[in-house]
N, C-alpha and C. Protein backbone atom coordinates (compact mmCIF):
# COMPACT_ATOMS: atom_id res chain seq x y z
N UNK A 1 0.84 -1.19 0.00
CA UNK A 1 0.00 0.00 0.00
C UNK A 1 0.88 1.25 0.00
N UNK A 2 0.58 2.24 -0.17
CA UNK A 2 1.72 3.62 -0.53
C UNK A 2 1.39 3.78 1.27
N UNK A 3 2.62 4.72 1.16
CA UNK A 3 2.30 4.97 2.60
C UNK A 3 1.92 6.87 2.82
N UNK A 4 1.36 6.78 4.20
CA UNK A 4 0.67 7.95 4.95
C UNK A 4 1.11 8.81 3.96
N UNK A 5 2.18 9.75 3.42
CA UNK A 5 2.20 11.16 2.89
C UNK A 5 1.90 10.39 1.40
N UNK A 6 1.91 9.60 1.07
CA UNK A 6 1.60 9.54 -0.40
C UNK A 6 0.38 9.21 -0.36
N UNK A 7 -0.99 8.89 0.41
CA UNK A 7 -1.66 8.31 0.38
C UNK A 7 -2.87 9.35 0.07
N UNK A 8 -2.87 10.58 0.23
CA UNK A 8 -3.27 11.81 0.18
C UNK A 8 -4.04 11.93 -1.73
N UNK A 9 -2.26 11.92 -1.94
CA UNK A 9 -2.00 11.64 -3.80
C UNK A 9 -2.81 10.68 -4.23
N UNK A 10 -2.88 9.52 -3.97
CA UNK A 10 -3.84 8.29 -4.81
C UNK A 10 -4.30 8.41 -5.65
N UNK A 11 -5.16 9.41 -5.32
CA UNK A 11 -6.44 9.48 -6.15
C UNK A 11 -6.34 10.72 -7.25
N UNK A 12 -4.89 11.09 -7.16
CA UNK A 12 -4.91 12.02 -8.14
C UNK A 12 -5.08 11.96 -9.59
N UNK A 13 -4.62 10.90 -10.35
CA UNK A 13 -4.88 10.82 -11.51
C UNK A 13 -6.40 11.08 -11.53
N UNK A 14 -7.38 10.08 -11.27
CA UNK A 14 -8.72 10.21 -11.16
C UNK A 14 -9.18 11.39 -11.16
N UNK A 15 -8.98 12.17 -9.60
CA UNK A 15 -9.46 13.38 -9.51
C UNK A 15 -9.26 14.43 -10.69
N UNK A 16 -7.97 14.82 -11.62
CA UNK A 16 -7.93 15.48 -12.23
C UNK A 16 -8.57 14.90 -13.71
N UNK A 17 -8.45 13.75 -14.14
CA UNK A 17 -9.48 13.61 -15.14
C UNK A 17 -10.96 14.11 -14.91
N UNK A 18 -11.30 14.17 -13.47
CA UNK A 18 -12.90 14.38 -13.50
C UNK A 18 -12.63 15.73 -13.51
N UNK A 19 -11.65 16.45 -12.85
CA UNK A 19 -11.92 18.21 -12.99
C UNK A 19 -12.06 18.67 -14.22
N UNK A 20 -10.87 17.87 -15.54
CA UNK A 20 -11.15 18.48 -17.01
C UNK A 20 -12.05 17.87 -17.59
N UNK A 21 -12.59 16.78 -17.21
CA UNK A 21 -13.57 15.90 -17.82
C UNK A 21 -15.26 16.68 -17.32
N UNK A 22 -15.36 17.09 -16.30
CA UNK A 22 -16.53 17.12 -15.84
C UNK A 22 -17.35 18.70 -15.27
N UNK A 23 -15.82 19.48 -14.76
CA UNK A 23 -15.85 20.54 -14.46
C UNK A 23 -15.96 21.62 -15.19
N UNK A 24 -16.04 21.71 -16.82
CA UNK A 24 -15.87 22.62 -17.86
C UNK A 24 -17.23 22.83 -18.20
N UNK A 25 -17.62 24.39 -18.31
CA UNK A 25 -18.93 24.63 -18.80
C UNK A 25 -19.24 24.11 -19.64
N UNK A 26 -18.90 23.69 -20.66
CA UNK A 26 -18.83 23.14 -21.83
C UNK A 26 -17.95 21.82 -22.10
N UNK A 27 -18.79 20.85 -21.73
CA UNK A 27 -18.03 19.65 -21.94
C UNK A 27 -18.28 19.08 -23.58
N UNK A 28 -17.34 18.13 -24.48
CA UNK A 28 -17.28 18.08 -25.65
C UNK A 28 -16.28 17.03 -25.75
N UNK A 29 -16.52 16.58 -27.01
CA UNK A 29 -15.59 15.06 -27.12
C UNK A 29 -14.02 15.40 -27.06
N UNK A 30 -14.05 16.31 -27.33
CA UNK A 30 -12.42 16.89 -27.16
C UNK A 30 -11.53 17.20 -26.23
N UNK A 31 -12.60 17.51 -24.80
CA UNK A 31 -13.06 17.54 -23.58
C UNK A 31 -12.58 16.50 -23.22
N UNK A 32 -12.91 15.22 -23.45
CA UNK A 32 -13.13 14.08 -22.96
C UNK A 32 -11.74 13.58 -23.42
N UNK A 33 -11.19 13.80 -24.62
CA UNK A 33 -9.98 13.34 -25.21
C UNK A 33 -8.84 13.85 -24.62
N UNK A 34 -8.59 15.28 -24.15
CA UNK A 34 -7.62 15.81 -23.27
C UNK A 34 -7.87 15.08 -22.16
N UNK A 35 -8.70 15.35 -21.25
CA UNK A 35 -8.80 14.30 -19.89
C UNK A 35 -8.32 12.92 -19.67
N UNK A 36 -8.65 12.63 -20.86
CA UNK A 36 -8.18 11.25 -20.80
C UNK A 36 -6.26 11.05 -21.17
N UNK A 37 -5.87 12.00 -21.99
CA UNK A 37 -4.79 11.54 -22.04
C UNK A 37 -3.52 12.53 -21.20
N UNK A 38 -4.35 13.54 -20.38
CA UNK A 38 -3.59 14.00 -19.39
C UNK A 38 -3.55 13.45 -18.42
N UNK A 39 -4.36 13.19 -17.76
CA UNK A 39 -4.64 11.98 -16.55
C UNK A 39 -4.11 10.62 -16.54
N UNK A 40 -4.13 9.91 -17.67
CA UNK A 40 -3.09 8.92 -18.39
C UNK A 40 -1.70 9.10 -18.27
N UNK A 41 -1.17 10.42 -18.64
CA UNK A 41 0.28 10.94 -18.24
C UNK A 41 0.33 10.27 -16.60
N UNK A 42 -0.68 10.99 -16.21
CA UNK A 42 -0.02 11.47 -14.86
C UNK A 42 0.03 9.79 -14.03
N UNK A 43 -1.41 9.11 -14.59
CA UNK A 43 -1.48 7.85 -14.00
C UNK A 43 -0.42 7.46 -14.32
N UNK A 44 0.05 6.98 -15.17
CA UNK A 44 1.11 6.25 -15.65
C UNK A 44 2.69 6.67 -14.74
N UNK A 45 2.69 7.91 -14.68
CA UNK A 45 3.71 8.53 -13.83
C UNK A 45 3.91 8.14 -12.71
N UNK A 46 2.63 7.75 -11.88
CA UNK A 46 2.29 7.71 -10.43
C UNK A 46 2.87 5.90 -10.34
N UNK A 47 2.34 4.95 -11.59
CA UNK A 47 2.62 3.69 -11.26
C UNK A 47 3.60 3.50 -11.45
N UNK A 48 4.83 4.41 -12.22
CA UNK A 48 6.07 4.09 -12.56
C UNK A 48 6.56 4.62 -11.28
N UNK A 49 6.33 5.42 -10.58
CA UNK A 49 6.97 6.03 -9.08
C UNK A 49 6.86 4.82 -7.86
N UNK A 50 5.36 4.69 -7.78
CA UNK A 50 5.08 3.41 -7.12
C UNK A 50 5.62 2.39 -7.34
N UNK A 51 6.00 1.61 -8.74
CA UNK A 51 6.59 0.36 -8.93
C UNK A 51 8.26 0.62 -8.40
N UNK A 52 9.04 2.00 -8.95
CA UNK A 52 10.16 1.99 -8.16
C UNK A 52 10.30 2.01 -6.78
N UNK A 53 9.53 2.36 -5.94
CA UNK A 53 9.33 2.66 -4.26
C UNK A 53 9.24 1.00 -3.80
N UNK A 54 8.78 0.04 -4.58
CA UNK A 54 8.37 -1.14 -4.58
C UNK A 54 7.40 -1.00 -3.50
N UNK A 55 6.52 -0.40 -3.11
CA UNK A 55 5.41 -0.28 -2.78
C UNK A 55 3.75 -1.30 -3.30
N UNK A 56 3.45 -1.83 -2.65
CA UNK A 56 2.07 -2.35 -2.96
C UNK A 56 1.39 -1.78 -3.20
N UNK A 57 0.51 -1.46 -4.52
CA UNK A 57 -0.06 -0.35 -4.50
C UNK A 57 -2.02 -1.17 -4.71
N UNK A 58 -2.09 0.06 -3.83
CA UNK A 58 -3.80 -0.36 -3.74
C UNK A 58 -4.37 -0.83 -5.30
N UNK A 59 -5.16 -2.55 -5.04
CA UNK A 59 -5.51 -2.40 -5.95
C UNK A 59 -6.75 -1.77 -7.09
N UNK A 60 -7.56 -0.53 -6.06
CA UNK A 60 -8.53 0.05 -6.29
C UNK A 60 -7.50 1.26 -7.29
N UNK A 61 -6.81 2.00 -6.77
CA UNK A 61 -5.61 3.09 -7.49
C UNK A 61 -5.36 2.26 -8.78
N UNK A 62 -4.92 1.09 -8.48
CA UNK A 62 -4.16 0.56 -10.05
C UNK A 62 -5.71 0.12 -11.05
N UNK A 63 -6.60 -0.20 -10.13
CA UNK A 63 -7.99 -0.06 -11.49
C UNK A 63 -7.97 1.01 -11.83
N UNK A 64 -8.20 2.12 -11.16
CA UNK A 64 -8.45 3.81 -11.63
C UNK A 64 -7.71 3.84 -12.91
N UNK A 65 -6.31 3.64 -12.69
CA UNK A 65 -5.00 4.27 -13.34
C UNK A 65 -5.27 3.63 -14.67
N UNK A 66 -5.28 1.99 -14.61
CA UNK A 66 -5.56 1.37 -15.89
C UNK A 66 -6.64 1.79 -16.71
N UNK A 67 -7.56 2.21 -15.72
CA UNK A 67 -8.73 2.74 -16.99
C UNK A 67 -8.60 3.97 -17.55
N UNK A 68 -7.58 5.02 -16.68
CA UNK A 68 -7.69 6.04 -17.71
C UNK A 68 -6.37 5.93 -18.30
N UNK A 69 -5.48 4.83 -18.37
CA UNK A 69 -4.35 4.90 -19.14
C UNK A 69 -4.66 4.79 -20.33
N UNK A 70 -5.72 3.24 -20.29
CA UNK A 70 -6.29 2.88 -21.59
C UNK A 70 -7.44 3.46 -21.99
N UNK A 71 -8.37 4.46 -21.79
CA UNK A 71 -8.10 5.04 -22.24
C UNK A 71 -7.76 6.10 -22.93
N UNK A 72 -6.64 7.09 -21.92
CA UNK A 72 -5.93 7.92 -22.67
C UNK A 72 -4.95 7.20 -24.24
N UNK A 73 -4.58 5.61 -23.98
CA UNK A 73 -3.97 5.38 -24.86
C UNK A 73 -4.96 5.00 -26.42
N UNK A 74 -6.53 4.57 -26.23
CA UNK A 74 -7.53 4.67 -26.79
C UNK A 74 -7.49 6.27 -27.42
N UNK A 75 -7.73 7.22 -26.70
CA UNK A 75 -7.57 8.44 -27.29
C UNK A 75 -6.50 8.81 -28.30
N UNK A 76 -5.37 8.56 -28.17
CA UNK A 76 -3.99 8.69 -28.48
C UNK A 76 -3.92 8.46 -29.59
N UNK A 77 -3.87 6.82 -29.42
CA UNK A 77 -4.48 5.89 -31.04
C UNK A 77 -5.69 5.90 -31.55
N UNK A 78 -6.50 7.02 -31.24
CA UNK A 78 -7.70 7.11 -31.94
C UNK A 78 -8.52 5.87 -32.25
N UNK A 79 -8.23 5.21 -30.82
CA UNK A 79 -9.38 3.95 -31.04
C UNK A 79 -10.52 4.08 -30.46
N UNK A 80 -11.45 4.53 -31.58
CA UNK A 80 -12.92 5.18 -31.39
C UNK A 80 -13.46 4.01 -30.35
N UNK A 81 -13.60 2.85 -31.41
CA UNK A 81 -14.26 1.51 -31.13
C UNK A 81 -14.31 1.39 -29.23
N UNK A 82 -12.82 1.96 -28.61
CA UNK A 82 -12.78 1.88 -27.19
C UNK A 82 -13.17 2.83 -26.38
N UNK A 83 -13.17 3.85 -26.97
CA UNK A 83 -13.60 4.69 -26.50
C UNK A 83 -14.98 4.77 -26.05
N UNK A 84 -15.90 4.46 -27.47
CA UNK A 84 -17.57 3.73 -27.23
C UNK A 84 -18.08 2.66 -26.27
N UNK A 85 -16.67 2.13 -26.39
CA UNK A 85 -17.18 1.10 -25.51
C UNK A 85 -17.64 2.06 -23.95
N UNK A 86 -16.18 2.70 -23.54
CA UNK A 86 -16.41 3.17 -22.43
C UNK A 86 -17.52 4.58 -22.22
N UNK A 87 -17.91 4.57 -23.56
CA UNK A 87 -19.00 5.88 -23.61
C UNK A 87 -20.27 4.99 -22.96
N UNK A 88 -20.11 3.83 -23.25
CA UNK A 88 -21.54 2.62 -23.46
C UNK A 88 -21.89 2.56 -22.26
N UNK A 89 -20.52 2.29 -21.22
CA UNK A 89 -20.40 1.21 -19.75
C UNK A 89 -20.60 2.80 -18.84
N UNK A 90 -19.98 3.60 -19.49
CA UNK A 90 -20.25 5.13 -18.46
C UNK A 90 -18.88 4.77 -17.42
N UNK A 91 -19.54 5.20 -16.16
CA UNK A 91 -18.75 4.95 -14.93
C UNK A 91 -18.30 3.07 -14.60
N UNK A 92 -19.32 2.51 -15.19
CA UNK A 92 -19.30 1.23 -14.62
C UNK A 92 -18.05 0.73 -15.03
N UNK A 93 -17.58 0.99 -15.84
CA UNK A 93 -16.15 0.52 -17.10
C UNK A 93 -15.00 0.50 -15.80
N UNK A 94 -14.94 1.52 -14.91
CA UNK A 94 -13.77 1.51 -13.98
C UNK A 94 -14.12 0.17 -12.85
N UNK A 95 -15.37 -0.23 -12.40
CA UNK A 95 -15.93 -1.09 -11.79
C UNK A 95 -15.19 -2.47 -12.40
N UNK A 96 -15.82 -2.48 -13.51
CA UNK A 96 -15.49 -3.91 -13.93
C UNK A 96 -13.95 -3.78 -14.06
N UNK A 97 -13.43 -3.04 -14.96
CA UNK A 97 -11.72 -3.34 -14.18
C UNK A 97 -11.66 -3.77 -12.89
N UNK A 98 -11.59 -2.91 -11.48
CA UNK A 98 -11.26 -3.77 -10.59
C UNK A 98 -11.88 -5.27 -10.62
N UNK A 99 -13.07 -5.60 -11.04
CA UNK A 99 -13.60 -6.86 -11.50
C UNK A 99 -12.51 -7.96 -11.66
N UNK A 100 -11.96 -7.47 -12.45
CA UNK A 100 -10.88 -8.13 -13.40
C UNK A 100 -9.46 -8.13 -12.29
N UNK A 101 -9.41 -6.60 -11.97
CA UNK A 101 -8.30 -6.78 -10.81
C UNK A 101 -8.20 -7.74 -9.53
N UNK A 102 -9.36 -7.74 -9.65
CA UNK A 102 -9.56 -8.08 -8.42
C UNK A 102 -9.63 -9.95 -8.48
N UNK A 103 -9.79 -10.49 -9.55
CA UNK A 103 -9.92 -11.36 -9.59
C UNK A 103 -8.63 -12.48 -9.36
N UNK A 104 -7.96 -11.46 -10.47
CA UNK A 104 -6.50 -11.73 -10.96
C UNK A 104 -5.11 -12.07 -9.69
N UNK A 105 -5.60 -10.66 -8.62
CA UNK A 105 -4.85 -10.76 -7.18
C UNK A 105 -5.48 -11.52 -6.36
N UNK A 106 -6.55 -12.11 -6.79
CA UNK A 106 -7.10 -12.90 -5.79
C UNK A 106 -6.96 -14.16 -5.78
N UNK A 107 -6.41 -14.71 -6.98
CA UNK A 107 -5.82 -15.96 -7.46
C UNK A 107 -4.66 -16.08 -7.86
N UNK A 108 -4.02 -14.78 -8.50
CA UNK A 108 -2.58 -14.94 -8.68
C UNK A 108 -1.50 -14.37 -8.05
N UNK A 109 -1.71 -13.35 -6.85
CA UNK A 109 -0.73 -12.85 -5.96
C UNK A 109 -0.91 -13.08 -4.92
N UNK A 110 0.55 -12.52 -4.34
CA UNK A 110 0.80 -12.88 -2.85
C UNK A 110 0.19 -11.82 -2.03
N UNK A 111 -0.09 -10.68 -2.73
CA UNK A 111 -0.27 -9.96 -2.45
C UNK A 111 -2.04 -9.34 -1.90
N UNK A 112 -2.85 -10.00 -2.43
CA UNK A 112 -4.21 -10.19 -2.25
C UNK A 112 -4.57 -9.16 -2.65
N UNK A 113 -6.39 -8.96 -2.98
CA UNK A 113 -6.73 -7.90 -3.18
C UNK A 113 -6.78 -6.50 -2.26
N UNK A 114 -6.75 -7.16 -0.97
CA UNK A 114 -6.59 -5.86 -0.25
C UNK A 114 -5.37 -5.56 -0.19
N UNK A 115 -4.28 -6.05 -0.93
CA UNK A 115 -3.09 -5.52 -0.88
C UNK A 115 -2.36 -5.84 0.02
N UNK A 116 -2.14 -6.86 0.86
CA UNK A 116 -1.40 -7.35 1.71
C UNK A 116 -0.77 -8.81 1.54
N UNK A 117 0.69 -8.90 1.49
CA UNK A 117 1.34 -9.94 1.59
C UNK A 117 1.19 -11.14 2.24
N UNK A 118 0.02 -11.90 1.71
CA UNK A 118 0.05 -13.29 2.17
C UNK A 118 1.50 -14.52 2.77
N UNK A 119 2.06 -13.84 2.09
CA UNK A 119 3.17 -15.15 2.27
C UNK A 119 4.11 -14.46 3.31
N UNK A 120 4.00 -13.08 3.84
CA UNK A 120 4.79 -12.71 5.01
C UNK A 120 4.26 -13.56 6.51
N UNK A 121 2.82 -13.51 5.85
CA UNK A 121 2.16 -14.20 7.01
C UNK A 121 2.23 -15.43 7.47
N UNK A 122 2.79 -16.31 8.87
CA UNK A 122 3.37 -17.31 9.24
C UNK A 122 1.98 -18.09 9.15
N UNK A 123 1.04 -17.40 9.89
CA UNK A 123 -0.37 -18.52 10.29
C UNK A 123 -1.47 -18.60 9.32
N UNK A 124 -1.45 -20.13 9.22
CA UNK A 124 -2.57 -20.39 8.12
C UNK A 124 -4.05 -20.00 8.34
N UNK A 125 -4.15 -19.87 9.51
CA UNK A 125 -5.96 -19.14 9.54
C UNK A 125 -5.36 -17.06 9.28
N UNK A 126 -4.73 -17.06 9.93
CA UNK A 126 -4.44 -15.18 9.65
C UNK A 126 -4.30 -15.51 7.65
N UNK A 127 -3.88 -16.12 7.03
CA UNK A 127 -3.70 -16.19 5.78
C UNK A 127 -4.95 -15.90 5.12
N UNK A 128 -6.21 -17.26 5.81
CA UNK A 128 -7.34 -17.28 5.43
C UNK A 128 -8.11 -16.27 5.51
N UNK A 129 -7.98 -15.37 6.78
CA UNK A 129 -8.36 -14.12 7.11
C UNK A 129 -8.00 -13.02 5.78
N UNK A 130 -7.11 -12.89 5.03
CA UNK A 130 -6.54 -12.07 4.75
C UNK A 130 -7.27 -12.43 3.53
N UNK A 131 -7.98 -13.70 2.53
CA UNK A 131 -8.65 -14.12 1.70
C UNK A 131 -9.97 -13.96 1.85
N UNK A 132 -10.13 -13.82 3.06
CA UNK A 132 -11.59 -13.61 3.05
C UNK A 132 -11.91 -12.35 3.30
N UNK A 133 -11.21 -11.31 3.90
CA UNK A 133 -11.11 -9.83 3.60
C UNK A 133 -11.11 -9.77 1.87
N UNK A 134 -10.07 -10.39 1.13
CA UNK A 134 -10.30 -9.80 -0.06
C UNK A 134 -11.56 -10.30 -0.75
N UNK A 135 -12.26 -11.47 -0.29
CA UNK A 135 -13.58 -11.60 -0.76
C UNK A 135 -14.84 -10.24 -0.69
N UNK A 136 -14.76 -10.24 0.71
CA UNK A 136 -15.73 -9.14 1.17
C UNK A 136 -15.19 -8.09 -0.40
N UNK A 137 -13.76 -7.35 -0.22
CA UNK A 137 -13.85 -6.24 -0.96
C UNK A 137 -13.85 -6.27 -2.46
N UNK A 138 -14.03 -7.58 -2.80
CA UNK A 138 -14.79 -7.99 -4.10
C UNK A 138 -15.81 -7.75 -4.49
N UNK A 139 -17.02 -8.12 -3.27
CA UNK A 139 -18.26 -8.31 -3.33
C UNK A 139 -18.35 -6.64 -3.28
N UNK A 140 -17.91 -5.87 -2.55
CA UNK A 140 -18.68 -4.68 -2.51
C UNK A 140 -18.00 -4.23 -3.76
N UNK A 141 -17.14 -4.51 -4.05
CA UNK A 141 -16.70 -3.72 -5.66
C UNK A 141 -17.81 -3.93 -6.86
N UNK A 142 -18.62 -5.53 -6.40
CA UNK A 142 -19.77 -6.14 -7.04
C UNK A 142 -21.26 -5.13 -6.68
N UNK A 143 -20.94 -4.60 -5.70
CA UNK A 143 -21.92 -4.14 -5.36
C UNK A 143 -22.22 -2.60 -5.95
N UNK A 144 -20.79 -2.00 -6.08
CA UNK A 144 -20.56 -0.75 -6.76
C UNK A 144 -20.69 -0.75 -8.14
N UNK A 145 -20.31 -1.73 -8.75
CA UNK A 145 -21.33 -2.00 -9.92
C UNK A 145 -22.52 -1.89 -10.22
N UNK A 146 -23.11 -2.49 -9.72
CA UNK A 146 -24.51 -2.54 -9.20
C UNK A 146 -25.39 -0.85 -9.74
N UNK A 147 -24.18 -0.30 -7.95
CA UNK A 147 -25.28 0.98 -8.07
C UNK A 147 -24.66 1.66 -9.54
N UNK A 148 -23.64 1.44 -10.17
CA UNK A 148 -23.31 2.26 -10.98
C UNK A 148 -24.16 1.96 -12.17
N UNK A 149 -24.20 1.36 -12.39
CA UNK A 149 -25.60 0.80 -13.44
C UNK A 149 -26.82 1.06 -12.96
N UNK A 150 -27.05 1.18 -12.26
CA UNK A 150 -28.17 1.45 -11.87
C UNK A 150 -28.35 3.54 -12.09
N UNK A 151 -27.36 4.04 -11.02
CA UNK A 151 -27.18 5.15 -11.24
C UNK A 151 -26.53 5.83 -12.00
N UNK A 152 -26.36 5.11 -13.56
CA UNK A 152 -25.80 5.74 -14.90
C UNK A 152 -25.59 7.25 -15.12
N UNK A 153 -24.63 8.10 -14.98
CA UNK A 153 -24.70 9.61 -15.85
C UNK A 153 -24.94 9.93 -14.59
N UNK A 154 -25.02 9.48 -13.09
CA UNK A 154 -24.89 10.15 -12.05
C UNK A 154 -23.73 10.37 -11.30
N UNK A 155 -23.16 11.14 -11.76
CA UNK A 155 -21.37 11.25 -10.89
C UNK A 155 -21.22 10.77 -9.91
N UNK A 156 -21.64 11.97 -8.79
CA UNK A 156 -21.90 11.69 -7.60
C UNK A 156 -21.96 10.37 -6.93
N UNK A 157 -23.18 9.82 -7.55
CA UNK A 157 -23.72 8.40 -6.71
C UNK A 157 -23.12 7.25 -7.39
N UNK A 158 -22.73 7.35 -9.14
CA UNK A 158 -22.62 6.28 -9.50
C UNK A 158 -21.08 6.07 -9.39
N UNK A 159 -20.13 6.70 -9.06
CA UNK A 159 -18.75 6.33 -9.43
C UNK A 159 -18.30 7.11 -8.12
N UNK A 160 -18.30 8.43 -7.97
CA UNK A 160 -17.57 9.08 -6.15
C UNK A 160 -17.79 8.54 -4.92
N UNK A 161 -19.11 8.30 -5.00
CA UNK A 161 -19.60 7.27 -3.38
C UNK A 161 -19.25 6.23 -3.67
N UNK A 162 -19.52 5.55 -4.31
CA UNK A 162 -18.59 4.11 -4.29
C UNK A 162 -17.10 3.66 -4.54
N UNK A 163 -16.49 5.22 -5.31
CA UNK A 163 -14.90 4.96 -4.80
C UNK A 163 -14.83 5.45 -3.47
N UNK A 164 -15.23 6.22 -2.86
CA UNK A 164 -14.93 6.80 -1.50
C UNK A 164 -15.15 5.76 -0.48
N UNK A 165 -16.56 4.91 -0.66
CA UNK A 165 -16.78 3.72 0.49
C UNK A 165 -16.02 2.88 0.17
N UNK A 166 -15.48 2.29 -1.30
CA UNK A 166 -14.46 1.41 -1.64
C UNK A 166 -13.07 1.25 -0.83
N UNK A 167 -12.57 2.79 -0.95
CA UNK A 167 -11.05 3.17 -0.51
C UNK A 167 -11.24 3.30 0.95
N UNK A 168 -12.19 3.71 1.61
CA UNK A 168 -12.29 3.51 3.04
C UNK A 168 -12.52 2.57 3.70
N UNK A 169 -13.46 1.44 3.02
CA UNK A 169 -13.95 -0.04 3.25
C UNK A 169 -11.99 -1.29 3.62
N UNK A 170 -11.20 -0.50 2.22
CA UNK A 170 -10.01 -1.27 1.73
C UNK A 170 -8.86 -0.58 3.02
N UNK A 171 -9.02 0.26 3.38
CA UNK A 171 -8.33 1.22 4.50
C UNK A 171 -8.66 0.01 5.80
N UNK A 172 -9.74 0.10 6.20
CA UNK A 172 -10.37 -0.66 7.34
C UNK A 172 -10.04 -2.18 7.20
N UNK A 173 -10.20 -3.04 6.04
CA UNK A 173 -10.10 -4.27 5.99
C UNK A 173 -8.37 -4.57 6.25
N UNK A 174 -7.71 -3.64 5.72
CA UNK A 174 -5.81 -4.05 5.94
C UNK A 174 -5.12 -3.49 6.89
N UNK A 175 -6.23 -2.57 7.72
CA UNK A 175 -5.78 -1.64 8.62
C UNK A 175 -5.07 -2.65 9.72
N UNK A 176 -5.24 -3.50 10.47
CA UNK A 176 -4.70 -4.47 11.52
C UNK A 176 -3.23 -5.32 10.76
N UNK A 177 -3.00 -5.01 9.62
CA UNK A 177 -1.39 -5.10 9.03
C UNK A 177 -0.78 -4.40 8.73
N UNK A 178 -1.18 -3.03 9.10
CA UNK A 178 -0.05 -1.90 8.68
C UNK A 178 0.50 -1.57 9.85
């Protein structure tokens, strides 16, 4: 997980795609094409900083980052086709990434989805503990789906409240290993 003074930052890529993405009197596909591939910079910046720190990095941050890397890199290469897609899915598109993230650390790292090193851990029930934390923060990532589909084209409810209960939910579940 990044630690205390970087932890502030996280969410910066995100945040500044939504300020040029969302905050402009006049929003426009062009709008949407800068946002995406400035925020992409910066994501990309943030995981290359993080991967040198060798830091664990939350895997809610590395969904964010991947979705607006790809796509800022969709923008870049003018791949409409992806872009639609994510015009289609709205907010939900960042959801189902962690979907995918989440699946992936949950079967293929040591690291689990809540971001904590399984294999530092000596005891096989604290192990299990640490699997079944990343279940729970699956299910509510399942659940943030949910409302995001449900609450389509709603900022607020469909994508901010459910990263905010996400990243605080993921705070609380790894909090007793930091």
């Amino acid at each position: 997980m990044l630690n205390k003074s970087a932890y502030i930052f996280q969410f910066l890529p995100l945040s500044l795609f939504s300020i040029i993405a969302f905050w402009q009197p006049q929003t426009s596909n062009q709008t949407w094409l800068v946002a995406f591939q400035v925020s992409a910079l910066v994501a990309l910046t943030q995981l290359l900083l993080i991967a040198k720190q060798k830091i664990v990095l939350s895997r809610l941050i590395l969904s964010a980052n991947l979705y607006l890397i790809f796509g800022g890199l969709a923008s870049f290469f003018q791949q409409w086709w992806y872009l639609q897609l994510y015009n289609t899915l709205q907010e939900s598109a960042i959801f189902i990434l962690m979907i995918i993230i989440a699946m992936t650390t949950m079967i293929f790292s040591q690291n689990s989805f809540i971001g904590i090193n399984k294999s530092a851990v000596k005891d096989a029930k604290e192990r299990d503990n640490i699997n079944r934390k990343s279940v729970y923060l699956f299910i509510t990532v399942l659940v943030s789906l949910a409302i995001s589909c449900i609450f389509k084209g709603d900022i607020a409810i469909s994508v901010a409240a459910p990263l905010v209960v996400l990243a605080l939910f993921q705070r609380y579940l790894s909090h007793p290993y930091r």
